[in-house]
Protein backbone atom coordinates (compact mmCIF):
# COMPACT_ATOMS: atom_id res chain seq x y z
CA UNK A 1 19.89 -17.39 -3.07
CA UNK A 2 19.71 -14.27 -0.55
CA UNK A 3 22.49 -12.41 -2.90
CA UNK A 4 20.00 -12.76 -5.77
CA UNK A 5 17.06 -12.09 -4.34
CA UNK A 6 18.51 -8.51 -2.82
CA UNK A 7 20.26 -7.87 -6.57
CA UNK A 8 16.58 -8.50 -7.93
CA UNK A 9 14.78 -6.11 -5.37
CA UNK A 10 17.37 -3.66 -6.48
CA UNK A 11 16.80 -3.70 -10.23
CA UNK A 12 12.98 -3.80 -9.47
CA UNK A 13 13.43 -0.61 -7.12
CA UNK A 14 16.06 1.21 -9.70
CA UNK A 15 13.48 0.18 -12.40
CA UNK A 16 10.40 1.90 -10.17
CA UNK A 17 12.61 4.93 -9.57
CA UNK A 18 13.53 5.29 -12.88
CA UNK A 19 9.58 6.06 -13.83
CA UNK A 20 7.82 9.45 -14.51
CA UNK A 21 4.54 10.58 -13.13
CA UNK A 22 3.31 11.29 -16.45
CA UNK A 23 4.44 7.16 -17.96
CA UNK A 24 1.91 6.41 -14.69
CA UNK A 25 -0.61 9.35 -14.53
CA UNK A 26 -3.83 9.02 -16.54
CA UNK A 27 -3.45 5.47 -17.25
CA UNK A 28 -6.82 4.02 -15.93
CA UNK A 29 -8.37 3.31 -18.54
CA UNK A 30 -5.59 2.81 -20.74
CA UNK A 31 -5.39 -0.83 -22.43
CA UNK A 32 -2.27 -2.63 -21.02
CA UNK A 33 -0.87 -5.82 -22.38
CA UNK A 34 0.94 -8.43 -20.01
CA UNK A 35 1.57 -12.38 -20.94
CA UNK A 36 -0.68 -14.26 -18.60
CA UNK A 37 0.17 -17.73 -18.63
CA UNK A 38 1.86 -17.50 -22.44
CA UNK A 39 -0.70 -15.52 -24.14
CA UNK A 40 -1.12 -11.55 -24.05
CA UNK A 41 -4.21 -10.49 -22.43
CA UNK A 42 -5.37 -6.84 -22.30
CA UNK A 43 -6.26 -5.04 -19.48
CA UNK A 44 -7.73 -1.42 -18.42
CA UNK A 45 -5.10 0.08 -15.70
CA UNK A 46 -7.18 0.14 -12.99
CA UNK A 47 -8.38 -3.37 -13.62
CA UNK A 48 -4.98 -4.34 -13.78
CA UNK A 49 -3.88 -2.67 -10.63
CA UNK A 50 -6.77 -3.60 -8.46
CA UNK A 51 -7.63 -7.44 -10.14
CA UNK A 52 -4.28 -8.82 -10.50
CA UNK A 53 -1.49 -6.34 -9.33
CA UNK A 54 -2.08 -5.77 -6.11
CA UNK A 55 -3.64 -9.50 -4.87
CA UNK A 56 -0.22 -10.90 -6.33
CA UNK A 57 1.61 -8.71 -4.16
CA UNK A 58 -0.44 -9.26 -1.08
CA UNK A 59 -0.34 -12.89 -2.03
CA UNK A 60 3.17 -12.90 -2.53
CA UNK A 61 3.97 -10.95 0.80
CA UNK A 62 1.57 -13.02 2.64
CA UNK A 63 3.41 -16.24 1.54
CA UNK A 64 7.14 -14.36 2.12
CA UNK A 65 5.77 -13.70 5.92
CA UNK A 66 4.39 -17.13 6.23
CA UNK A 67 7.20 -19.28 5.28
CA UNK A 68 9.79 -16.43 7.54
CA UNK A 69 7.42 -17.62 10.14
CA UNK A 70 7.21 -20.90 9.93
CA UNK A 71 11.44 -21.05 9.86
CA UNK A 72 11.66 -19.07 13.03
CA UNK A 73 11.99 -15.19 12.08
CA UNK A 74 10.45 -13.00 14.52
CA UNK A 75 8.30 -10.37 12.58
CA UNK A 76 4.95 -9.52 12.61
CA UNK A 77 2.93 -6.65 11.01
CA UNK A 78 4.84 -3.86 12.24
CA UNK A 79 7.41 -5.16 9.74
CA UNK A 80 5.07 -4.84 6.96
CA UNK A 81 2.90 -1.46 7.84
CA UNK A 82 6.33 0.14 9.29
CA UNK A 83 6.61 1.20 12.87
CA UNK A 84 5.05 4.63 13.93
C-alpha cells in the first residue's frame, strides 16, 4: 500500500541518516558481504556500488517512473534530477 511504502522510505532514510562518514569513508576496497539470491557473495565497495548498487536503483527508479506513467501521473525528469 501507499502508507507502507512512505513508512518504508522513512526507515530507509532514518537508517541513511543515522550513518557516519567514517562507517562509509575508505571502504573501496573493503570486502562486503550481501545475500544474493540465498547465498552470501563478497564484494569490494566500489564494485558493489558501481556493479550492483547503483543499476538496481536506476533500474528500480526507471521501472517506478514507467509504471507512474503508464497509469497517468504527469512527471518527467525534472522530478527525478530536481528543478533548478
Amino acid at each position: 500500500s501507499l502508507a507502507e511504502l512512505i513508512a518504508r522510505v522513512e526507515k530507509t532514510n532514518a537508517f541513511l541518516e543515522g550513518l557516519k562518514p567514517e562507517q562509509i569513508n575508505g571502504k573501496e576496497g573493503a570486502d562486503i558481504t550481501i545475500q544474493v539470491m540465498g547465498k552470501d557473495q563478497v564484494f569490494k565497495g566500489m564494485a558493489l556500488l558501481q556493479n550492483r548498487a547503483l543499476p538496481n536503483f536506476y533500474f528500480h527508479s526507471t521501472t517506478a517512473y514507467d509504471m507512474l506513467r503508464g497509469n497517468g501521473v504527469e512527471i518527467g525528469k525534472g522530478n527525478f534530477m530536481g528543478r533548478e
